[in-house]
PDB file of N, CA and C in Angstrom:
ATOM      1  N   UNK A   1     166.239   2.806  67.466  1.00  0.00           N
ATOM      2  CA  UNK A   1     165.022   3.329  68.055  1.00  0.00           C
ATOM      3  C   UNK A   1     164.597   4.613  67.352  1.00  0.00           C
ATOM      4  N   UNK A   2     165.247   5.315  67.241  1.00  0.00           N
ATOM      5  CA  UNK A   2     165.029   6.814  66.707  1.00  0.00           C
ATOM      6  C   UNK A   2     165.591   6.496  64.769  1.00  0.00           C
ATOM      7  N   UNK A   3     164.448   5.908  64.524  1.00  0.00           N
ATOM      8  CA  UNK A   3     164.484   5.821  63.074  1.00  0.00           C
ATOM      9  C   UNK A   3     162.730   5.776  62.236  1.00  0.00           C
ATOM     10  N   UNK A   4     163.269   5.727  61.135  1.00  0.00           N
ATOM     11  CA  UNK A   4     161.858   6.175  60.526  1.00  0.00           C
ATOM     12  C   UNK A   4     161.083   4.716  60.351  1.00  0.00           C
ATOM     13  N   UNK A   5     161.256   3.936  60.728  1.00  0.00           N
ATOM     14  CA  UNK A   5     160.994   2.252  60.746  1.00  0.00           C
ATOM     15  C   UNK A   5     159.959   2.792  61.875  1.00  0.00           C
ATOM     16  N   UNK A   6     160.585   3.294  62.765  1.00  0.00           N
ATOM     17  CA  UNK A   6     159.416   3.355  64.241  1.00  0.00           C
ATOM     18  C   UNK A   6     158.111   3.412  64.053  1.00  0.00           C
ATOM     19  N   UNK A   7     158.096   4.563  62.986  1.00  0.00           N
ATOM     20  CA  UNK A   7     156.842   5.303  62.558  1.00  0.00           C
ATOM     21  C   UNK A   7     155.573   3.719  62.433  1.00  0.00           C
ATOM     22  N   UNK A   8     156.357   3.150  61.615  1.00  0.00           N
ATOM     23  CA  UNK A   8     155.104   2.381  61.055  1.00  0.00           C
ATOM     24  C   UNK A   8     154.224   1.177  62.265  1.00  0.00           C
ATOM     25  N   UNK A   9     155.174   0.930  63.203  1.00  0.00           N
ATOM     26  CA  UNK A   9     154.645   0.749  64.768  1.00  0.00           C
ATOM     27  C   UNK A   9     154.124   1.352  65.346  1.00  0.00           C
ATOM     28  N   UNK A  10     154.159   2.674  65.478  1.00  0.00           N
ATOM     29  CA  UNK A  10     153.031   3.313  66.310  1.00  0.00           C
ATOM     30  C   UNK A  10     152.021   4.018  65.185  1.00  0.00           C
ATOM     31  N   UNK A  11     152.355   3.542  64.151  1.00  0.00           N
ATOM     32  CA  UNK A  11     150.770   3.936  63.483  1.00  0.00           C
ATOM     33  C   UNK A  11     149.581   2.710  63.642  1.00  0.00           C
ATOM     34  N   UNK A  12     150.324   1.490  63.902  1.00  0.00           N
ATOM     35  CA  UNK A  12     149.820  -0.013  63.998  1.00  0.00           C
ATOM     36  C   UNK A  12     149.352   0.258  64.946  1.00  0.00           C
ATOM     37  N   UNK A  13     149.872   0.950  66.651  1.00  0.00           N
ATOM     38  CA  UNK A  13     149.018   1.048  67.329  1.00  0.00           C
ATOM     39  C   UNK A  13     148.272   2.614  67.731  1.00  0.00           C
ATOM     40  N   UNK A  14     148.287   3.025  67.255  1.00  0.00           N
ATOM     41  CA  UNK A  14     147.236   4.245  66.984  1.00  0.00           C
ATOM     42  C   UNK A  14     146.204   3.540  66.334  1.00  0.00           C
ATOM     43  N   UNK A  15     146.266   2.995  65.213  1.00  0.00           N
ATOM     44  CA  UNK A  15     144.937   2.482  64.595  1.00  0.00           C
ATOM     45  C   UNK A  15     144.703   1.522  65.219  1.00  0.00           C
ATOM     46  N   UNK A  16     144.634   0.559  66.452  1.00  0.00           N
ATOM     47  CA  UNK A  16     144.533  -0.288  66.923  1.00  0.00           C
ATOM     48  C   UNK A  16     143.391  -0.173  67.815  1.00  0.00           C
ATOM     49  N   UNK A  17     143.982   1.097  68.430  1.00  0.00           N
ATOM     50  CA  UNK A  17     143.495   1.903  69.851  1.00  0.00           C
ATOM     51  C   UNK A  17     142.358   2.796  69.247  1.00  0.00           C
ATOM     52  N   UNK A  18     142.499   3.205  67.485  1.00  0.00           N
ATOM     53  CA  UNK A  18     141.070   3.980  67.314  1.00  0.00           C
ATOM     54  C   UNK A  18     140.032   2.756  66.947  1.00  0.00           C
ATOM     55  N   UNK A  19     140.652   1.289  66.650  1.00  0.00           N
ATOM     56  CA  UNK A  19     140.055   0.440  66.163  1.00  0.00           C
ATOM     57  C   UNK A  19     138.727  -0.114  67.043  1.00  0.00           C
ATOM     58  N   UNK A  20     139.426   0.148  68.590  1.00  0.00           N
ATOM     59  CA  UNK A  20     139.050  -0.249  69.941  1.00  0.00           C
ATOM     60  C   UNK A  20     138.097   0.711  70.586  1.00  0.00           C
ATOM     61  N   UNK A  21     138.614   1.739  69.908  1.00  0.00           N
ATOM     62  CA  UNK A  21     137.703   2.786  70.413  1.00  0.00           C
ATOM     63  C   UNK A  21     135.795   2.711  69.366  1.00  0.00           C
ATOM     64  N   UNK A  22     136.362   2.234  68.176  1.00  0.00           N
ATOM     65  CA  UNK A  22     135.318   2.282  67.885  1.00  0.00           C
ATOM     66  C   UNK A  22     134.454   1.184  67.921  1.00  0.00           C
ATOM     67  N   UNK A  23     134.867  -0.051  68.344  1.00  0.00           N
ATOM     68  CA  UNK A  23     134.187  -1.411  68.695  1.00  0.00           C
ATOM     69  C   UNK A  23     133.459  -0.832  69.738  1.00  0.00           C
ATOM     70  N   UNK A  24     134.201  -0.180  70.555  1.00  0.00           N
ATOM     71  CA  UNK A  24     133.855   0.142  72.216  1.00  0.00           C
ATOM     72  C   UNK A  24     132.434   1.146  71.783  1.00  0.00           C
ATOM     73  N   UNK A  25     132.572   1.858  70.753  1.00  0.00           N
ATOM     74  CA  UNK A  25     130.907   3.348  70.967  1.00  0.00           C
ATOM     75  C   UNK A  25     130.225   2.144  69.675  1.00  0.00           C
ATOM     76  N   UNK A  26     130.545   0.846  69.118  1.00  0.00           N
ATOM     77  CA  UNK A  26     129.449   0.595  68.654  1.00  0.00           C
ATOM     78  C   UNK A  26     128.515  -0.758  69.528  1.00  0.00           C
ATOM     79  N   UNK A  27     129.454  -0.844  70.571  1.00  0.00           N
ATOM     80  CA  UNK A  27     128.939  -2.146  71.724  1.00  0.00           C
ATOM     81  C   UNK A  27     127.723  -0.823  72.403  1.00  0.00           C
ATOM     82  N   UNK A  28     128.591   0.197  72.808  1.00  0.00           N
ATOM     83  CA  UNK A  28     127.552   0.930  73.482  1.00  0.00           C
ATOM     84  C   UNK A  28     126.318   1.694  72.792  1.00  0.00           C
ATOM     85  N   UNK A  29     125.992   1.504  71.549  1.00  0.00           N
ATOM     86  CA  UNK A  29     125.083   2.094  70.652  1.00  0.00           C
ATOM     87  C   UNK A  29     124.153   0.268  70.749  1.00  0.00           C
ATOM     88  N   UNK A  30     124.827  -0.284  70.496  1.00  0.00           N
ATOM     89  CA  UNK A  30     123.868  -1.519  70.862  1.00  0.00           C
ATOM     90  C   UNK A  30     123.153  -1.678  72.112  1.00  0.00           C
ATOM     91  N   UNK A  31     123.550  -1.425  72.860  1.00  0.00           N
ATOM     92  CA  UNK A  31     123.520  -1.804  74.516  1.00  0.00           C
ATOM     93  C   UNK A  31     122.648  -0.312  74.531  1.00  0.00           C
ATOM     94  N   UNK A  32     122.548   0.625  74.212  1.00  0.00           N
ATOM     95  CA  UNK A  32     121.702   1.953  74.766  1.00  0.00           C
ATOM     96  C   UNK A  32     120.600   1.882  74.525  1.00  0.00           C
ATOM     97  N   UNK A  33     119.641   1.035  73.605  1.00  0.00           N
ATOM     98  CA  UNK A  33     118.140   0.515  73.730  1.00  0.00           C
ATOM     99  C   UNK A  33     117.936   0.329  74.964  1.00  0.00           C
ATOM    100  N   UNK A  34     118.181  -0.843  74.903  1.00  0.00           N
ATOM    101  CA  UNK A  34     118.192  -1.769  76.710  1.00  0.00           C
ATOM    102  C   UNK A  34     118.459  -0.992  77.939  1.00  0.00           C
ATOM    103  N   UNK A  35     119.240  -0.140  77.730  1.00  0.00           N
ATOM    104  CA  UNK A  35     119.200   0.702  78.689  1.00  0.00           C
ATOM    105  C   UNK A  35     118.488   2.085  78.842  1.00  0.00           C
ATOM    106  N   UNK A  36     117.222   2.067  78.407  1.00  0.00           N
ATOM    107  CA  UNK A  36     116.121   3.018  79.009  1.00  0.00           C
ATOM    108  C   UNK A  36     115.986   3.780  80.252  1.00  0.00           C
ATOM    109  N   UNK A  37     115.971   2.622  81.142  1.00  0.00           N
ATOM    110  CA  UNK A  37     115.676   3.101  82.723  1.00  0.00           C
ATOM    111  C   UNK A  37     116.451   3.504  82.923  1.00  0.00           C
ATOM    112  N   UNK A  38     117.732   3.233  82.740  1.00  0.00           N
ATOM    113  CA  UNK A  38     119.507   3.388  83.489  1.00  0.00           C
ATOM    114  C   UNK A  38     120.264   3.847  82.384  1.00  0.00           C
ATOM    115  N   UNK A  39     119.853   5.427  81.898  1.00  0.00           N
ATOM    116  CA  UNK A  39     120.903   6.083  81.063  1.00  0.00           C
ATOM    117  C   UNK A  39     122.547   6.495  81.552  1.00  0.00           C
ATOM    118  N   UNK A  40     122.538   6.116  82.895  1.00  0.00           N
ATOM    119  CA  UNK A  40     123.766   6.608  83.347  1.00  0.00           C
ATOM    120  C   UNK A  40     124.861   5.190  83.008  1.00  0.00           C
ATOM    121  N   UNK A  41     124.504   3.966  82.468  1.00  0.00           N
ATOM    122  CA  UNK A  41     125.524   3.199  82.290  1.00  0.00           C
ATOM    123  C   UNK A  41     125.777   3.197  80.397  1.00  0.00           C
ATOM    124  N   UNK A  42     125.125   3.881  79.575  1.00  0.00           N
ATOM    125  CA  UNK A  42     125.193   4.295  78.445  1.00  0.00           C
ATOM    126  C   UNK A  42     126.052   5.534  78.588  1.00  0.00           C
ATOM    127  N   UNK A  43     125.897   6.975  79.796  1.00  0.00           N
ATOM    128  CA  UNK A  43     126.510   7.985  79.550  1.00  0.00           C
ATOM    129  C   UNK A  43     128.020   7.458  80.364  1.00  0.00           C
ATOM    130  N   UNK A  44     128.144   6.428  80.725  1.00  0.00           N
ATOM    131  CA  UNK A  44     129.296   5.629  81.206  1.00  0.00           C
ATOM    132  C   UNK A  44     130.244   5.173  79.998  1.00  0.00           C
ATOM    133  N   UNK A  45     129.772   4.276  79.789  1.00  0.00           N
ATOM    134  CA  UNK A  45     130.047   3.502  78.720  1.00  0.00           C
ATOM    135  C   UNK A  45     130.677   4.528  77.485  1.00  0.00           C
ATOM    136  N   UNK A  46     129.834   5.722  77.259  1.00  0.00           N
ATOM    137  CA  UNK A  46     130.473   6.608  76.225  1.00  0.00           C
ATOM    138  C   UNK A  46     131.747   7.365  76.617  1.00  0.00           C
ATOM    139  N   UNK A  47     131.978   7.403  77.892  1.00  0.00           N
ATOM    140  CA  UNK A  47     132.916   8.087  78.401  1.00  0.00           C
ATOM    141  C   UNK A  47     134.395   7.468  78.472  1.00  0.00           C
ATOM    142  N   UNK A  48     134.092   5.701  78.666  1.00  0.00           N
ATOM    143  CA  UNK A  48     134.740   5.156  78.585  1.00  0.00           C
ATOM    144  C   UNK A  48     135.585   5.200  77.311  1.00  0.00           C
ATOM    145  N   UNK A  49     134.516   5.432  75.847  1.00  0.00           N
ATOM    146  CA  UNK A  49     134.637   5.441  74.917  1.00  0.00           C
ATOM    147  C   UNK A  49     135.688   6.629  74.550  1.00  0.00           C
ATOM    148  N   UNK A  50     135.651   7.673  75.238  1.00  0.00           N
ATOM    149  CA  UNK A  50     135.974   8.955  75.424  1.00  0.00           C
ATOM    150  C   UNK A  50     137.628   8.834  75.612  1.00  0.00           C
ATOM    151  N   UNK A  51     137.596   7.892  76.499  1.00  0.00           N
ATOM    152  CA  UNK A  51     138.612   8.499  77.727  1.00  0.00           C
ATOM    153  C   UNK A  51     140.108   6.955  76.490  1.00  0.00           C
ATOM    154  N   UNK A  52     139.567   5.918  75.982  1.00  0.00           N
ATOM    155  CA  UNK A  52     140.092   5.067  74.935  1.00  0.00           C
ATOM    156  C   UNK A  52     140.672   6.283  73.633  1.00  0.00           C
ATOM    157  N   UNK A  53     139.566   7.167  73.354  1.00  0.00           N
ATOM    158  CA  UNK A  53     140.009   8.362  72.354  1.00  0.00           C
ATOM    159  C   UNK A  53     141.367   9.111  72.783  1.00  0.00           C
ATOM    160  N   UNK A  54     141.255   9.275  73.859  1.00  0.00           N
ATOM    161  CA  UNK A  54     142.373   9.691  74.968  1.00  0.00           C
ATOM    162  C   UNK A  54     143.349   9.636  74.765  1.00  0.00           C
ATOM    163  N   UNK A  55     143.553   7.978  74.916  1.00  0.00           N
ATOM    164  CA  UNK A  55     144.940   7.140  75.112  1.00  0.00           C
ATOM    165  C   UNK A  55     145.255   7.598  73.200  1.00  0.00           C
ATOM    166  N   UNK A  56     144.613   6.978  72.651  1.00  0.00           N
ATOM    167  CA  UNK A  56     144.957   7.262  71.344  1.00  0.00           C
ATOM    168  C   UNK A  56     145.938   8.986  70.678  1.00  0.00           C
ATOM    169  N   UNK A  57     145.107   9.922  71.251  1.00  0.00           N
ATOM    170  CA  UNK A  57     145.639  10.948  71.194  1.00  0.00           C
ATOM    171  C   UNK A  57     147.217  11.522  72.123  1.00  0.00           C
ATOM    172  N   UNK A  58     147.034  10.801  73.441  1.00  0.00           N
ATOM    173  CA  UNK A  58     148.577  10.849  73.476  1.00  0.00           C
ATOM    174  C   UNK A  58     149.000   9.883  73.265  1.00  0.00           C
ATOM    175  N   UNK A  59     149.026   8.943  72.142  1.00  0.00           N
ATOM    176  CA  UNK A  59     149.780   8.041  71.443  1.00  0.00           C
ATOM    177  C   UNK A  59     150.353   8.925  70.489  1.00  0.00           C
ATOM    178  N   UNK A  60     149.119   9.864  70.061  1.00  0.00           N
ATOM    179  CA  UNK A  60     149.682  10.500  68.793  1.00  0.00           C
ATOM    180  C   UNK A  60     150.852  11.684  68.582  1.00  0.00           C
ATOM    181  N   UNK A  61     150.439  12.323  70.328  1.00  0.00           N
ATOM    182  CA  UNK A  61     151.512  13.129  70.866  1.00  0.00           C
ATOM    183  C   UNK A  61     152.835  12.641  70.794  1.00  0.00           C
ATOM    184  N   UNK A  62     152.999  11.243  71.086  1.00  0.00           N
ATOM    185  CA  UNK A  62     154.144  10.244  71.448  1.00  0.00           C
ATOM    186  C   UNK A  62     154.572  10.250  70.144  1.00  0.00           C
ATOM    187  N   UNK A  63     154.042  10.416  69.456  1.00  0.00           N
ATOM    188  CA  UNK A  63     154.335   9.890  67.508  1.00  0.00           C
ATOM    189  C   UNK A  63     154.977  11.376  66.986  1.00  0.00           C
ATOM    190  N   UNK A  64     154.054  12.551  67.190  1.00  0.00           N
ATOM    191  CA  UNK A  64     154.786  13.670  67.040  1.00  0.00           C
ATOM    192  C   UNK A  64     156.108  13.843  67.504  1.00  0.00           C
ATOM    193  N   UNK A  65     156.578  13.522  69.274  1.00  0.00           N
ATOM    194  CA  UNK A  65     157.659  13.467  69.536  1.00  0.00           C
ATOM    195  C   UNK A  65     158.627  12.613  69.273  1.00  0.00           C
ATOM    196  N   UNK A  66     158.250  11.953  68.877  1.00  0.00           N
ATOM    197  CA  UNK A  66     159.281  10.630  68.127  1.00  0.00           C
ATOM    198  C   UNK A  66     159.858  11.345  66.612  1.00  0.00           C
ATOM    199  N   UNK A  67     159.119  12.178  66.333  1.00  0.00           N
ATOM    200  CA  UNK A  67     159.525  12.826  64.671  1.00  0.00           C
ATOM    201  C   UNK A  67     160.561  13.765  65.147  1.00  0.00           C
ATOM    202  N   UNK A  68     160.327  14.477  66.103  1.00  0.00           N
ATOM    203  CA  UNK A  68     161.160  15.685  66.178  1.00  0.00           C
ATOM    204  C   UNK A  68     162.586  14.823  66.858  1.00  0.00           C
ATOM    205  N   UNK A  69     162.108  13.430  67.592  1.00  0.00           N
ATOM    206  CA  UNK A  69     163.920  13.414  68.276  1.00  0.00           C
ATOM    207  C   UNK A  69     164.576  12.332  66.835  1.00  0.00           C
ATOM    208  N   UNK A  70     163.698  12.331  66.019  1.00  0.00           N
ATOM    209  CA  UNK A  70     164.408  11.381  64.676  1.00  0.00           C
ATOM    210  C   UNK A  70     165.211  12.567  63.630  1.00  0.00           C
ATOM    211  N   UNK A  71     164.337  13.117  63.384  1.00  0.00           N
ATOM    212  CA  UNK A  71     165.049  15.035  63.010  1.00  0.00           C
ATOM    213  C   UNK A  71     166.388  15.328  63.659  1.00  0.00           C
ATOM    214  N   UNK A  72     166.067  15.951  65.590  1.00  0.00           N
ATOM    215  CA  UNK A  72     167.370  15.811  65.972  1.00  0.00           C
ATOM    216  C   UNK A  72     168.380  14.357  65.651  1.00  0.00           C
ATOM    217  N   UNK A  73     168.281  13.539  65.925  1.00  0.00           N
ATOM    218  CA  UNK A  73     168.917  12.294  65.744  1.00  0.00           C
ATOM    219  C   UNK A  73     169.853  12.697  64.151  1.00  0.00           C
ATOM    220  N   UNK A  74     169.139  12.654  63.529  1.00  0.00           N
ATOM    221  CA  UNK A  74     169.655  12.989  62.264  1.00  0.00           C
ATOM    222  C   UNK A  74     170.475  14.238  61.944  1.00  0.00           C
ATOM    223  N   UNK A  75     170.089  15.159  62.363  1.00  0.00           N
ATOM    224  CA  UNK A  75     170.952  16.482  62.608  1.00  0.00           C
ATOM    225  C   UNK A  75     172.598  16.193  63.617  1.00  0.00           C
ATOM    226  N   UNK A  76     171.779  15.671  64.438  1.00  0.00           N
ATOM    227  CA  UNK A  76     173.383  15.617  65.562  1.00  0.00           C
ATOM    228  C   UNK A  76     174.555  14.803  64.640  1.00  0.00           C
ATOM    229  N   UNK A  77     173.960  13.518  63.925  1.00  0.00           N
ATOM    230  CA  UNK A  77     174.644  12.375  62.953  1.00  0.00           C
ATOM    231  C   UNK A  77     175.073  13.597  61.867  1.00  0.00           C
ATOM    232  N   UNK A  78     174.801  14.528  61.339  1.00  0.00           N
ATOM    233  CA  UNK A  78     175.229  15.560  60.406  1.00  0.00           C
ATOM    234  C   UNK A  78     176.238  16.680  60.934  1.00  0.00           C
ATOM    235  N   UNK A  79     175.796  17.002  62.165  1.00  0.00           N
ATOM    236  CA  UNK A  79     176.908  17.936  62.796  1.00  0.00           C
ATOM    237  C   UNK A  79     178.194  17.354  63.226  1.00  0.00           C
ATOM    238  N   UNK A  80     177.529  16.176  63.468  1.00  0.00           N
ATOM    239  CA  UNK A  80     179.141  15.272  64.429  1.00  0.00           C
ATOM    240  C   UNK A  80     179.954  14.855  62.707  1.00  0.00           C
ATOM    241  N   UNK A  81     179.330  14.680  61.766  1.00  0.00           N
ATOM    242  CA  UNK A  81     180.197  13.965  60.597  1.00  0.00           C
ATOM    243  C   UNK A  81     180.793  15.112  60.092  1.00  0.00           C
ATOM    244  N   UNK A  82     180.655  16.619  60.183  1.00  0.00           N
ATOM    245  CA  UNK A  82     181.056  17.910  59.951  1.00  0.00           C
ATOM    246  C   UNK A  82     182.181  17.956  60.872  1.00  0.00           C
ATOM    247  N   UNK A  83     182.053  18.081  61.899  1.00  0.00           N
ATOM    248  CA  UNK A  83     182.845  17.896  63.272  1.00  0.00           C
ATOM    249  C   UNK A  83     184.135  17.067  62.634  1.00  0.00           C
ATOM    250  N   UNK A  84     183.784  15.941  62.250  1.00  0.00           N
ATOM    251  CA  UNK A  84     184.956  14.956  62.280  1.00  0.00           C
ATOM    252  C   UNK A  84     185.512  15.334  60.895  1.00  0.00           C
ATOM    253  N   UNK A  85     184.649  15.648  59.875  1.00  0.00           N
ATOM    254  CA  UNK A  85     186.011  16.630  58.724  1.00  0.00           C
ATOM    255  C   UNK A  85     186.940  17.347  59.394  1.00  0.00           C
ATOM    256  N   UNK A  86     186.687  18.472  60.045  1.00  0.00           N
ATOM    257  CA  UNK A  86     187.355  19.501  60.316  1.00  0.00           C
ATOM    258  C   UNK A  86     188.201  18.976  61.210  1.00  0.00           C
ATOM    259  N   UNK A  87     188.130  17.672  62.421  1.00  0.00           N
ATOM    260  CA  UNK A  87     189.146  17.458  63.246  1.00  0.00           C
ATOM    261  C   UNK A  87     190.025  16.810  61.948  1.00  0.00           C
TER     262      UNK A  87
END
């Protein structure tokens, strides 16, 4: 789990989720003609768009923290193989 293999899975879905995000603000750039009378389901719709940007960004948080416990991971595997010289 805590290896550098991970990385390339949650970049698959980071770009997945910005992929989605951007289908999602170009459905609603289509759809915002038509909606003249009723700007509040366009300022909807973008929010939605918004809130998809969201998820993406703490995906990306999730991706940052995955680096730092692969770092530790790797450090502890270096201290413990130090450890076991000296025992």
């Amino acid at each position: 789990m805590f290896s550098h293999a991970a990385f390339r899975y949650v970049d698959v879905v980071i770009g997945a989720i910005v992929a989605a995000a951007l289908v999602w603000f170009a459905v609603t750039a289509i759809n915002a003609p038509g909606q003249r009378a009723d700007p509040g389901v366009t300022l909807i719709m973008g929010g939605v768009g918004v809130a998809i940007l969201g998820v993406a960004l703490i995906v990306l948080l999730l991706r940052m923290l995955l680096a730092q416990a692969v770092a530790r991971d790797a450090e502890a595997t270096q201290l413990q193989a130090d450890l076991d010289d000296v025992i």
